[in-house]
C-alpha atoms as a PDB file:
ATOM      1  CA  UNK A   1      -5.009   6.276 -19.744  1.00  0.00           C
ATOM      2  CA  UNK A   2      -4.720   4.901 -16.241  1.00  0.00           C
ATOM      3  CA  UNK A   3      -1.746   6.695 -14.272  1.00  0.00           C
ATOM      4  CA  UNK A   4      -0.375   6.114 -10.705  1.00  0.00           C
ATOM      5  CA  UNK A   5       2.580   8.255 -10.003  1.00  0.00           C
ATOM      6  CA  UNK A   6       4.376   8.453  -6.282  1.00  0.00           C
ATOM      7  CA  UNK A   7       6.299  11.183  -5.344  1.00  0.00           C
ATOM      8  CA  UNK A   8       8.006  11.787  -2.030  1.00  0.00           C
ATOM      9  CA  UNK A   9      10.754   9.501  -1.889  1.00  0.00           C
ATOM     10  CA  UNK A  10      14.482  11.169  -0.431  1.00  0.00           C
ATOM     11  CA  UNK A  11      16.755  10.493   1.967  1.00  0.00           C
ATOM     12  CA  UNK A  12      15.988  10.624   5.506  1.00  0.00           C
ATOM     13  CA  UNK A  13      17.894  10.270   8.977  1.00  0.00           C
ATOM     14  CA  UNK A  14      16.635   7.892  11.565  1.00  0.00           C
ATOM     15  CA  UNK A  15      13.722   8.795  13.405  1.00  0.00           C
ATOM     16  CA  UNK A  16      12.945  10.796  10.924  1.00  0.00           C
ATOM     17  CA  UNK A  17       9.548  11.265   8.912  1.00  0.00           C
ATOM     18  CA  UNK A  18       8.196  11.324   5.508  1.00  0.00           C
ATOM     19  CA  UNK A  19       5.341  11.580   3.579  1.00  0.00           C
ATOM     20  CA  UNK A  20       4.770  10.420   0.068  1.00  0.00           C
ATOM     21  CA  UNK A  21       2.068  10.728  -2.203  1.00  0.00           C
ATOM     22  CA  UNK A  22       0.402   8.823  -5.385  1.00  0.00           C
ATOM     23  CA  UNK A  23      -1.576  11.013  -7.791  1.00  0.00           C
ATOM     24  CA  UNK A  24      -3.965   9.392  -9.914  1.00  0.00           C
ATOM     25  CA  UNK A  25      -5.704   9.203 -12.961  1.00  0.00           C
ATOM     26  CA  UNK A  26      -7.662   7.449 -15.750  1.00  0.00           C
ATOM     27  CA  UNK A  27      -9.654   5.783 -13.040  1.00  0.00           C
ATOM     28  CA  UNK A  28     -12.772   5.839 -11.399  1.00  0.00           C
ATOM     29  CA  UNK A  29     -11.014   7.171  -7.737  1.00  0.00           C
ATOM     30  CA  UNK A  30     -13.892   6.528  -5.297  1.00  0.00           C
ATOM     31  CA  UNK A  31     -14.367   2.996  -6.516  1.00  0.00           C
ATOM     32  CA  UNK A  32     -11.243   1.515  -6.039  1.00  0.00           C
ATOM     33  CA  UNK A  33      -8.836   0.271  -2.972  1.00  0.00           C
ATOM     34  CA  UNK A  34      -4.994   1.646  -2.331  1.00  0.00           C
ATOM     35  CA  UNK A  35      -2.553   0.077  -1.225  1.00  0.00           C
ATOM     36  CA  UNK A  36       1.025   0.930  -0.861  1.00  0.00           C
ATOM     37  CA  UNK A  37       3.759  -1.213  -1.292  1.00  0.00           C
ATOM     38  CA  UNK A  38       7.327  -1.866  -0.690  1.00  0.00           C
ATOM     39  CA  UNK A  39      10.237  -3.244  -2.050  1.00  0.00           C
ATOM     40  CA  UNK A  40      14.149  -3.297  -0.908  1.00  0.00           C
ATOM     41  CA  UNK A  41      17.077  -4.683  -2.692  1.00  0.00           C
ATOM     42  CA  UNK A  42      16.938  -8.676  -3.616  1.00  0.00           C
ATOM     43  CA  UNK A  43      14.082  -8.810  -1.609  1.00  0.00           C
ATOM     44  CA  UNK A  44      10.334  -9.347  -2.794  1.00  0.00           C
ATOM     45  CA  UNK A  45       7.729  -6.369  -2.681  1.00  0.00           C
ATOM     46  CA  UNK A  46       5.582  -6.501  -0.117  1.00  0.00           C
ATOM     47  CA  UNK A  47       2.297  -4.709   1.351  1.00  0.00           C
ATOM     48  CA  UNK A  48       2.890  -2.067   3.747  1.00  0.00           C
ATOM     49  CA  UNK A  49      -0.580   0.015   3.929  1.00  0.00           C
ATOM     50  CA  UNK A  50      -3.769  -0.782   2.037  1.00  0.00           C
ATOM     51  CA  UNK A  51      -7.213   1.936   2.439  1.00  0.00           C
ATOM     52  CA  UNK A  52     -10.940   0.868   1.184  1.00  0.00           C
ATOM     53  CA  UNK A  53     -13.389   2.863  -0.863  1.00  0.00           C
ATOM     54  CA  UNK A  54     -14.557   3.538   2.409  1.00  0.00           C
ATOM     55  CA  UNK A  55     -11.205   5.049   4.156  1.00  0.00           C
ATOM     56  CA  UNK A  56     -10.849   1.680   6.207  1.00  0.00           C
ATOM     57  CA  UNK A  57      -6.716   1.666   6.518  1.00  0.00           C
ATOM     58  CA  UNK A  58      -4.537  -1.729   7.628  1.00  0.00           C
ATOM     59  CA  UNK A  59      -1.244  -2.021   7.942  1.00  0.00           C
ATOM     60  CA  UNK A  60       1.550  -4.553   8.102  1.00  0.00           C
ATOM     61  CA  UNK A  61       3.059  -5.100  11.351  1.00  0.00           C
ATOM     62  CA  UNK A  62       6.429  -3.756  10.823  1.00  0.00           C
ATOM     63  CA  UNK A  63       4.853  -0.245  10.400  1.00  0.00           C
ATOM     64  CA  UNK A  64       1.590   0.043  12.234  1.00  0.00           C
ATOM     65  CA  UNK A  65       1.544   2.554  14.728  1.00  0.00           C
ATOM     66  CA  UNK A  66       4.328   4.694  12.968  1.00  0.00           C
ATOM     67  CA  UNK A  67       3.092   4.881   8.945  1.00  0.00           C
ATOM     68  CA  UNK A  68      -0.798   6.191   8.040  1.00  0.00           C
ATOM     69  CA  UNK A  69      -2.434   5.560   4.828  1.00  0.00           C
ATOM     70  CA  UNK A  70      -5.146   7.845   3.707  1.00  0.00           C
ATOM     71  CA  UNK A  71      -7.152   9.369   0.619  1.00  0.00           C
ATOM     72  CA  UNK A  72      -8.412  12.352  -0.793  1.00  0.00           C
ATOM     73  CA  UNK A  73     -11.384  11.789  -2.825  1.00  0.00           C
ATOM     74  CA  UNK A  74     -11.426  15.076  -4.032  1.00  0.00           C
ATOM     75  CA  UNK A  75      -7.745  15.520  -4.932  1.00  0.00           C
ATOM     76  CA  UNK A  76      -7.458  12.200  -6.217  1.00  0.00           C
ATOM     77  CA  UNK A  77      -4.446  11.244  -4.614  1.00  0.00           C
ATOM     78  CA  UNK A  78      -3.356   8.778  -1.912  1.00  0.00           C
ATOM     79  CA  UNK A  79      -0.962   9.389   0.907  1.00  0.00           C
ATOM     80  CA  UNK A  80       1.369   7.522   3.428  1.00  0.00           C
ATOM     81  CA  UNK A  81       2.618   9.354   6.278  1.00  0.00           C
ATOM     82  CA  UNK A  82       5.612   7.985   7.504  1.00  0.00           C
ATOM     83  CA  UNK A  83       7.489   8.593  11.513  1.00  0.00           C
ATOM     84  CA  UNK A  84       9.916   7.049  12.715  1.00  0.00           C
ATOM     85  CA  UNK A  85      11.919   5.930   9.942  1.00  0.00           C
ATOM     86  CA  UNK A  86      14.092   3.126  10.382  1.00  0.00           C
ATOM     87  CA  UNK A  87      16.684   1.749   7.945  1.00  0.00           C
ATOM     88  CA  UNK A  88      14.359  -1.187   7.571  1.00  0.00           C
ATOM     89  CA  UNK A  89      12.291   1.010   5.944  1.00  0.00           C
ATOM     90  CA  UNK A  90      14.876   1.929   2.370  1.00  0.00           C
ATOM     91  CA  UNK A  91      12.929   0.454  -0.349  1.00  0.00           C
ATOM     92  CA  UNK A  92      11.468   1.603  -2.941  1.00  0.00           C
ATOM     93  CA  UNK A  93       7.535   2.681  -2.320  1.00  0.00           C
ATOM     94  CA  UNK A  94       4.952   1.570  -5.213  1.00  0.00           C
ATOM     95  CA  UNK A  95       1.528   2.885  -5.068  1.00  0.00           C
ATOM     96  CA  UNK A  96      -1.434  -0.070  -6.188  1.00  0.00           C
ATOM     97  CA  UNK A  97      -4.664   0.530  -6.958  1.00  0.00           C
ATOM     98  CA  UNK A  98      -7.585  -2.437  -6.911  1.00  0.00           C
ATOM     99  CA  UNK A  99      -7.590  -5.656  -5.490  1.00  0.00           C
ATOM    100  CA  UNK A 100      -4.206  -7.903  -4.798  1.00  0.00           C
ATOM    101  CA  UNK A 101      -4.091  -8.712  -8.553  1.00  0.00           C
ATOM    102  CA  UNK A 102      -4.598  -5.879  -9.941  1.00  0.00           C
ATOM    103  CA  UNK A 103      -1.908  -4.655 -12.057  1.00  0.00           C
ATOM    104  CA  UNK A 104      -2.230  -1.208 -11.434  1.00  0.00           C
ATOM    105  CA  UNK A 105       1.444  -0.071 -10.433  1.00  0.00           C
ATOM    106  CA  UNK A 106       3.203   3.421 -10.343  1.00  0.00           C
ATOM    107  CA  UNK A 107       6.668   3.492 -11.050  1.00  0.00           C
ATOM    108  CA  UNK A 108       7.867   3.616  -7.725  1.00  0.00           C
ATOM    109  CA  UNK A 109       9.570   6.546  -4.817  1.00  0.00           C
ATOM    110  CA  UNK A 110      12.914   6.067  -3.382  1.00  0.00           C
ATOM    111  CA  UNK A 111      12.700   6.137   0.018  1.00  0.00           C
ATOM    112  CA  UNK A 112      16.343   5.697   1.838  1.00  0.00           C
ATOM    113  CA  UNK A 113      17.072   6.259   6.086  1.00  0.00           C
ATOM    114  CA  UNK A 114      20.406   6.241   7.028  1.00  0.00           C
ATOM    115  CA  UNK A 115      22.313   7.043  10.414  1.00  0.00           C
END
């Protein structure tokens, strides 16, 4: 049984940082892209950080230079590293794995930066 599950999310100050993390299973790891996405209230989910089979990592504007993506083939899990919070940033954080329509989803980490 395929499983994504995100853990990480909490309340953060401005400027602060954060890392969350999506642990998976019932899936062939190493073959697949990650991707984490975002979504805030009334607003529609959107990519934030996607990583290859190969490690290659891209980001959306809004966060490059302050969030990293990466993966650990051996743990099986999938990271974002995140500085430099801004309240932009609340939304809750979905993990994805496989290509754009995939519809591998986790249930989601609450991430919330306040002042």
């Amino acid at each position: 049984q395929l499983r994504l599950v995100e853990s990480g999310g909490n309340v953060v100050r401005i400027g602060g940082s954060l890392t969350l993390w999506c642990e998976v299973s019932g899936l062939s790891f190493r073959d697949y892209d990650f991707a984490w996405y975002r979504q805030a209230p009334e607003q529609t989910r959107e990519l934030v950080a996607s990583v290859t089979v190969r490690g290659t990592p891209k980001y959306a504007v809004s966060v490059n230079g302050r969030f990293t993506i990466s993966r650990d083939n051996t743990e099986i899990t999938v990271y974002l590293r995140m500085n430099s919070l801004v309240p932009e940033d609340t939304a809750t954080y979905y993990c994805h794995a496989g290509c754009e329509r995939s519809p591998y989803w986790g249930q989601g980490t609450r991430v919330t930066v306040t002042s």
